[in-house]
Protein backbone atom coordinates (compact mmCIF):
# COMPACT_ATOMS: atom_id res chain seq x y z
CA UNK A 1 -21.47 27.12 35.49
CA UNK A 2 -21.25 27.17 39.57
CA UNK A 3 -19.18 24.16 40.86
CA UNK A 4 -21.15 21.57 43.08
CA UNK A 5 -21.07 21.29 46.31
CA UNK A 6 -18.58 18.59 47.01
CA UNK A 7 -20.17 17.76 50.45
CA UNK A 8 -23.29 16.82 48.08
CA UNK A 9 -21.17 14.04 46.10
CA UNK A 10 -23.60 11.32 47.12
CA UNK A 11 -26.83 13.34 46.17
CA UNK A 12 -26.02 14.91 42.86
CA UNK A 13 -26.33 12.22 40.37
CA UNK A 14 -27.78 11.69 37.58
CA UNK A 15 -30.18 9.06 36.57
CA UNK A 16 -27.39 6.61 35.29
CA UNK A 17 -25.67 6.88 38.51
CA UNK A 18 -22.59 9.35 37.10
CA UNK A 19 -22.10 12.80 39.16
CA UNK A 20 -23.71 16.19 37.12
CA UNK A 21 -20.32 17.72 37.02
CA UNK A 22 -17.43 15.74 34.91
CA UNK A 23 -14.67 14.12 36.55
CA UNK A 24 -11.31 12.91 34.79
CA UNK A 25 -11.99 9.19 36.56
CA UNK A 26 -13.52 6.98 34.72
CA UNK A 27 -16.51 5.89 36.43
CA UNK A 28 -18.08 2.37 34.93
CA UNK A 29 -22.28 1.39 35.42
CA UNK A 30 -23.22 -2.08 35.96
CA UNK A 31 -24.05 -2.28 32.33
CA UNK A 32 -20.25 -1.81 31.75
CA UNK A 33 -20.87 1.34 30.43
CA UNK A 34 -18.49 4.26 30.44
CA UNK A 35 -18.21 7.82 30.06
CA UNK A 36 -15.19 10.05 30.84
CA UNK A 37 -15.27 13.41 32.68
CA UNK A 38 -12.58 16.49 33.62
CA UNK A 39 -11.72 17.08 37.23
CA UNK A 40 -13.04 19.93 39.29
CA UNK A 41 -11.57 19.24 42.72
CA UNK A 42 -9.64 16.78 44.86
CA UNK A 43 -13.15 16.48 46.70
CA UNK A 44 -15.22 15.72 43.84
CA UNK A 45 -12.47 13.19 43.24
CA UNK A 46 -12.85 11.53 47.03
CA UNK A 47 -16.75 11.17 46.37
CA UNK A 48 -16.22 8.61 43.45
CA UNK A 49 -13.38 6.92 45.13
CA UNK A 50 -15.92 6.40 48.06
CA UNK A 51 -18.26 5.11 45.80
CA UNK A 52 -15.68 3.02 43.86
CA UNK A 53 -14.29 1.35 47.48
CA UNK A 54 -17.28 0.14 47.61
CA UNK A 55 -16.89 -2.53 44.84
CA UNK A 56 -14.27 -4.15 47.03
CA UNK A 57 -15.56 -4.05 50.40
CA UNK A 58 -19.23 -4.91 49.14
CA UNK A 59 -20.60 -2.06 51.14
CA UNK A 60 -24.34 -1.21 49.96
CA UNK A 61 -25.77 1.73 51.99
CA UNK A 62 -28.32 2.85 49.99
CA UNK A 63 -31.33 0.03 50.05
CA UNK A 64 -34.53 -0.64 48.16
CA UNK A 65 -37.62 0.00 50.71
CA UNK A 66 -39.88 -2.06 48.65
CA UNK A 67 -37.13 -5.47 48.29
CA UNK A 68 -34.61 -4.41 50.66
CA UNK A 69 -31.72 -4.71 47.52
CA UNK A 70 -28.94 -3.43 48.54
CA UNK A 71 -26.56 -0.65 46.39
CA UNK A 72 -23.08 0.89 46.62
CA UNK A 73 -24.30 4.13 44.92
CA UNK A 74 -27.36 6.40 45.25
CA UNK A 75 -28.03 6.31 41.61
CA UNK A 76 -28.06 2.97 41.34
CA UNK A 77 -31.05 2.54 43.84
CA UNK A 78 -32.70 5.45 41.62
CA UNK A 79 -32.39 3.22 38.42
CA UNK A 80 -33.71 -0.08 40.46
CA UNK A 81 -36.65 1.61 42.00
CA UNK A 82 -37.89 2.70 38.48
CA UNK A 83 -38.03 -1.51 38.24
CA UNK A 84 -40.62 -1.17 41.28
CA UNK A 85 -42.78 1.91 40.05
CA UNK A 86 -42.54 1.39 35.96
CA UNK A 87 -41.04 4.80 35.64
CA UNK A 88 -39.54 5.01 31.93
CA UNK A 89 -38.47 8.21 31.67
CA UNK A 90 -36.01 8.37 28.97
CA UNK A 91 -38.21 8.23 25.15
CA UNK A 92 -36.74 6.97 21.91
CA UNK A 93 -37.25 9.83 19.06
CA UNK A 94 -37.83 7.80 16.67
CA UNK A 95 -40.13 5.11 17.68
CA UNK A 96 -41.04 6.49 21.06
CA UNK A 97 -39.66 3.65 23.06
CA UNK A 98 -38.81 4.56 26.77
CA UNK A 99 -36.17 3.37 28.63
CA UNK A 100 -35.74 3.32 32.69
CA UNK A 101 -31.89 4.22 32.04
CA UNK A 102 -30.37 6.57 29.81
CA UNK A 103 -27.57 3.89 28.77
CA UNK A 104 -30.33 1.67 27.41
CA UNK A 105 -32.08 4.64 25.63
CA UNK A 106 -28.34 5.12 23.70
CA UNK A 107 -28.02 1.64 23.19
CA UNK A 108 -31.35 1.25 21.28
CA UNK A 109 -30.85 4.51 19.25
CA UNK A 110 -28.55 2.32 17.46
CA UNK A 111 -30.32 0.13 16.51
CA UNK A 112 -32.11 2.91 14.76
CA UNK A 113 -29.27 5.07 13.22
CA UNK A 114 -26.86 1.39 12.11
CA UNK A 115 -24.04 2.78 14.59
CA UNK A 116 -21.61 -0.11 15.88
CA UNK A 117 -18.97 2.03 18.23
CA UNK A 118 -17.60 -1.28 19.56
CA UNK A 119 -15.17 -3.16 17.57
CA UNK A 120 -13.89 -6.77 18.05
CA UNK A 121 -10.09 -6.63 17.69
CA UNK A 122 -9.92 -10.38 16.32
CA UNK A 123 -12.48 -10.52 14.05
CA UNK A 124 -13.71 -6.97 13.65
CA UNK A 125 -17.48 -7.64 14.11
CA UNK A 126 -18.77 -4.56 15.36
CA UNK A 127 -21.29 -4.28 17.98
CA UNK A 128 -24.05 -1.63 19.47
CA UNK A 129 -22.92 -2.32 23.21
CA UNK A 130 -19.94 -2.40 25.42
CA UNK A 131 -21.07 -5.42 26.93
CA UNK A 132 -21.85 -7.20 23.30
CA UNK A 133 -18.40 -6.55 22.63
CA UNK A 134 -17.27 -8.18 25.93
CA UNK A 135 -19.53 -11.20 25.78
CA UNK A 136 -18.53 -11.68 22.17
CA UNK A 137 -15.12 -11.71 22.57
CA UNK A 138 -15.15 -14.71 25.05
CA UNK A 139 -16.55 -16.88 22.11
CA UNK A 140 -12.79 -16.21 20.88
CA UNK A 141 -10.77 -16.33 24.54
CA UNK A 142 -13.21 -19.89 25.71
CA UNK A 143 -13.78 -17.58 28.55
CA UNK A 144 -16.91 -18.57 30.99
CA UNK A 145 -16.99 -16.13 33.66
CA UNK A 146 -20.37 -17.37 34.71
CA UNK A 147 -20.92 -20.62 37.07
CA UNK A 148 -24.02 -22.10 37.95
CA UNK A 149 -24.04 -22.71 41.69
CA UNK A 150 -26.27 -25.74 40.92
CA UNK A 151 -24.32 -28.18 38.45
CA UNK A 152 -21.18 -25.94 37.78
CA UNK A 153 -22.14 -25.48 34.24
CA UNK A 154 -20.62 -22.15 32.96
CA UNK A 155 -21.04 -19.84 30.57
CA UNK A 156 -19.97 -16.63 28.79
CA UNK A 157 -22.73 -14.50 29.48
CA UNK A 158 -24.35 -13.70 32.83
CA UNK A 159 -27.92 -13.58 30.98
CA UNK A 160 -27.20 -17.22 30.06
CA UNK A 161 -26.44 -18.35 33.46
CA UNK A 162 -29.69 -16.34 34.57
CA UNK A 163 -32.22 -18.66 31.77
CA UNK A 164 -30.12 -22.03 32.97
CA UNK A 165 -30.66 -21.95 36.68
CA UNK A 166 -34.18 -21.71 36.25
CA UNK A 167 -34.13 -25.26 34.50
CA UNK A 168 -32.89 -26.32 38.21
CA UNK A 169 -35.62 -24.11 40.28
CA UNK A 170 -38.54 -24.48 37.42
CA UNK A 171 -39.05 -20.67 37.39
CA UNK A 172 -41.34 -19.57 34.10
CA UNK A 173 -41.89 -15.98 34.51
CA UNK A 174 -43.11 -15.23 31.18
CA UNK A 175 -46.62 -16.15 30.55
CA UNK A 176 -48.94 -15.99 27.87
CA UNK A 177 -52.07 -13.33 28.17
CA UNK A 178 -54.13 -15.81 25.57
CA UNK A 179 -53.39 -19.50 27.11
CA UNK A 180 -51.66 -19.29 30.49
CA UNK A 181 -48.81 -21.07 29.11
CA UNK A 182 -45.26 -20.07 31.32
CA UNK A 183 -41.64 -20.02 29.97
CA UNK A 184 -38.92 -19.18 31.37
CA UNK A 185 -36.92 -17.31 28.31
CA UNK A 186 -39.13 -14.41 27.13
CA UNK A 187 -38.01 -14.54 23.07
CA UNK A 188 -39.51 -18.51 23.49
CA UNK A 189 -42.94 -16.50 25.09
CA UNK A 190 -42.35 -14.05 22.66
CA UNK A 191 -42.38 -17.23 19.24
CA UNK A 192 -45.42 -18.57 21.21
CA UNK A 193 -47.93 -16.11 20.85
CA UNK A 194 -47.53 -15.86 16.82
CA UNK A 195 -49.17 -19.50 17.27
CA UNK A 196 -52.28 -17.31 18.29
CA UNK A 197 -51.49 -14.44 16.09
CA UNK A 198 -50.57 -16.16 12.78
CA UNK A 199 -47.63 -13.49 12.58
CA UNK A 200 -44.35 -14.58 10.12
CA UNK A 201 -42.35 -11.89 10.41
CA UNK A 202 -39.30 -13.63 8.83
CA UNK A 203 -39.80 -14.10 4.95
CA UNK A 204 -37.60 -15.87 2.55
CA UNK A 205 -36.01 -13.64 -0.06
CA UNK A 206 -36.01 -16.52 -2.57
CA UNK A 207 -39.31 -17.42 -2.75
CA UNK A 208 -41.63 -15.61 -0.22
CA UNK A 209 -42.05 -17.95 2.14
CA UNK A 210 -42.41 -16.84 5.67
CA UNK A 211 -41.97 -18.32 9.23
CA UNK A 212 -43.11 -17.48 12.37
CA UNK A 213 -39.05 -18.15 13.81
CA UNK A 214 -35.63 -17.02 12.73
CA UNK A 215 -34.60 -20.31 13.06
CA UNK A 216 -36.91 -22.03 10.78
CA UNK A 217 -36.33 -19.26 7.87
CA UNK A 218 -32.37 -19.84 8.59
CA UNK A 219 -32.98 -23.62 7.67
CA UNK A 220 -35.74 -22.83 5.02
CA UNK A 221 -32.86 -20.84 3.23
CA UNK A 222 -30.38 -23.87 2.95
CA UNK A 223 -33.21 -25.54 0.62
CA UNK A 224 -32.92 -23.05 -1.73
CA UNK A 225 -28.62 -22.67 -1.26
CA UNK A 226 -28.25 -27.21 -0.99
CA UNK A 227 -26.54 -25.76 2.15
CA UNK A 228 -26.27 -29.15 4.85
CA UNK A 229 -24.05 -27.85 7.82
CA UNK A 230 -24.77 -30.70 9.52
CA UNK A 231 -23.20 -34.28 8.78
CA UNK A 232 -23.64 -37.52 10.28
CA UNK A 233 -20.61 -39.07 11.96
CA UNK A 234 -21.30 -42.38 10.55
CA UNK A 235 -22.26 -42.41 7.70
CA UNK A 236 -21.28 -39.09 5.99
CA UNK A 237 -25.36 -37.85 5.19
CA UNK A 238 -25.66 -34.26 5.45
CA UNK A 239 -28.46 -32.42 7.13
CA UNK A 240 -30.17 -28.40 6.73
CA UNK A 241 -31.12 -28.80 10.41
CA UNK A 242 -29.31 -30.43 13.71
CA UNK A 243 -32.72 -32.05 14.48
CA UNK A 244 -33.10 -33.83 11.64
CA UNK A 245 -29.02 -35.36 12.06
CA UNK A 246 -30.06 -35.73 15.63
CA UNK A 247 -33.09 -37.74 14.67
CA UNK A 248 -31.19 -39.62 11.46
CA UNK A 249 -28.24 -40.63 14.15
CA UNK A 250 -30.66 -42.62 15.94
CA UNK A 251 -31.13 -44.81 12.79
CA UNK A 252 -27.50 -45.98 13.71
CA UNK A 253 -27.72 -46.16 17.50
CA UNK A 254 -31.27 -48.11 17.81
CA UNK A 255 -31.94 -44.87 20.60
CA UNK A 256 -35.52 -44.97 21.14
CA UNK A 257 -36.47 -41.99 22.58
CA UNK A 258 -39.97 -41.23 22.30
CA UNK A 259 -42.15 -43.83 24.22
CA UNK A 260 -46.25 -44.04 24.48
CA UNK A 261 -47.84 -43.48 27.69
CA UNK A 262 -50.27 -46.09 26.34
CA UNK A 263 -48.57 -49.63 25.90
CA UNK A 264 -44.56 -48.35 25.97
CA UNK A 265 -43.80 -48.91 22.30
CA UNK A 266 -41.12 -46.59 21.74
CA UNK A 267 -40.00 -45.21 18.82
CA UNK A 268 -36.96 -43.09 17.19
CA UNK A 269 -38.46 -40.38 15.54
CA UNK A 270 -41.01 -37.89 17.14
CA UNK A 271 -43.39 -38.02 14.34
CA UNK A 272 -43.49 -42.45 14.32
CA UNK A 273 -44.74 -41.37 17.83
CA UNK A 274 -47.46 -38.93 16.73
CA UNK A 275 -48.15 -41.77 13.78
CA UNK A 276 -48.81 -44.17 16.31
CA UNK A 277 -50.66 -41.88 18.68
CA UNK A 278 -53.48 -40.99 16.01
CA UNK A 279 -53.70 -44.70 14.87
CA UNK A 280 -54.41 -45.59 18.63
CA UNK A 281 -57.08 -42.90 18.59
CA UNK A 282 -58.73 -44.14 14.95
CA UNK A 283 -58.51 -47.51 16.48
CA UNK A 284 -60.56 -46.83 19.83
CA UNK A 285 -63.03 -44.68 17.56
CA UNK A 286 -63.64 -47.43 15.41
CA UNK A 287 -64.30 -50.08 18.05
CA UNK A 288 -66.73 -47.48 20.20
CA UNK A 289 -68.74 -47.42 16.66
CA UNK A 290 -69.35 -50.92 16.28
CA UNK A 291 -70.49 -51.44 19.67
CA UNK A 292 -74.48 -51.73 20.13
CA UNK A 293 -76.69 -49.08 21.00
């Protein structure tokens, strides 16, 4: 195979932003991702080191003309603009999935052939990802790498930070083709429309039940195992689901939390309110029908 042309260093990449000829470097994505090459010159060498400079003196040549998004390497731009133009070029063979990045395209294969590469070294859960593997194993360090600029809050994963600053700017870019309702976490848009479809994908193993969220199966399945995970402080009662502690823990505070719009009773529990709410309805209907005609 002909060597490159190292002049070209910039130009010759592939679509996951990593040269077409190896390199002994290790050269990371911004997925974390790596991939190890051999070394074919001293000048093939000097083109990543450009790149990799870059990371630490925040230079971006290479910008989006549709956003103006800046990006230290050529390849990178390649993989944003596919964000732009809805290129997917990279198909799953098994389920025909496409992918704008190769990396992803791997990733998902996975999921697909059971493969967990990435090994926690405290615990030994295995993950799919690189960057599972790194998130996860700040759940044992307490690491939070991630600050919101808003209220300081931080957090382990950048994707977490990303879904809690929109509670401070109200963004909901997931909305729903059926109602119009927004939200701003797409799995939440995602639980949403099975109230239009009817779909329970989740089914209990005990007894056939199904749900239309993970959640609710997880806490379906404590019925059936007298699993309660979650105790009251007070008085020792034991719970399948935190709302229902949160809601019994009220019973010892007095905390009213849920108040009518109509004459300001408030009330403990959710459903008192939705009790009261109907009465209040019954009782207008009642008096409109014994007015004259």
């Amino acid at each position: 195979m002909s060597r490159p042309d190292p002049r070209r260093v910039e130009e010759e990449e592939h679509e996951d932003g990593f040269a077409q000829f190896p390199l002994t470097v290790i050269v990371k994505s911004e997925k974390g991702d790596e991939d190890a090459f051999e070394t074919h010159s001293p000048d093939t060498d000097k083109g990543h080191l450009i790149a990799h400079t870059r990371t630490h003196t925040g230079e971006k040549p290479f910008a989006c003309s549709v956003c103006g998004k800046g990006f230290s390497r050529k390849g990178d731009l390649r993989i944003h603009s596919r964000t732009h133009t809805g290129e997917k070029p990279f198909a799953c063979s098994f389920c025909g999935t496409r992918f704008r990045q190769k990396g992803d395209l791997i990733a998902h294969t996975r999921t697909h052939t059971g493969e967990k590469p990435f090994a926690c070294s405290v615990c030994s859960t295995r993950f799919t990802q690189k960057g599972h593997l790194i998130a996860h194993t700040r759940t044992h360090t307490g690491e939070k790498t991630f600050a919101c600029s808003f209220c300081g809050t931080r957090f382990t994963q950048k994707g977490d930070l990303r879904i809690h600053i929109r509670t401070h700017t109200g963004e909901k870019p997931f909305a729903c083709s059926v109602c119009s309702s927004c939200f701003s976490v797409r799995s939440t848009l995602i639980q949403h429309m099975r109230t239009h479809t009817g779909e329970k994908p989740f089914s209990c193993t005990v007894c056939g039940k199904s749900f239309s969220k993970k959640t609710n199966l997880t806490a379906h399945t404590r019925t059936h195992a007298g699993e309660k995970p979650f105790a009251c402080l007070v008085c020792g009662k034991g719970f399948t689901q935190k709302g229902h502690l949160m809601a019994h823990t009220r019973t010892h505070t007095g905390e009213k939390t849920f108040a009518c719009s109509d004459c300001e009773k408030r009330f403990t529990q959710k459903e008192h309110l939705i009790s009261h709410l109907i009465y209040l309805l019954l009782e207008d209907s009642i008096q409109l029908a014994d007015l004259p005609c």
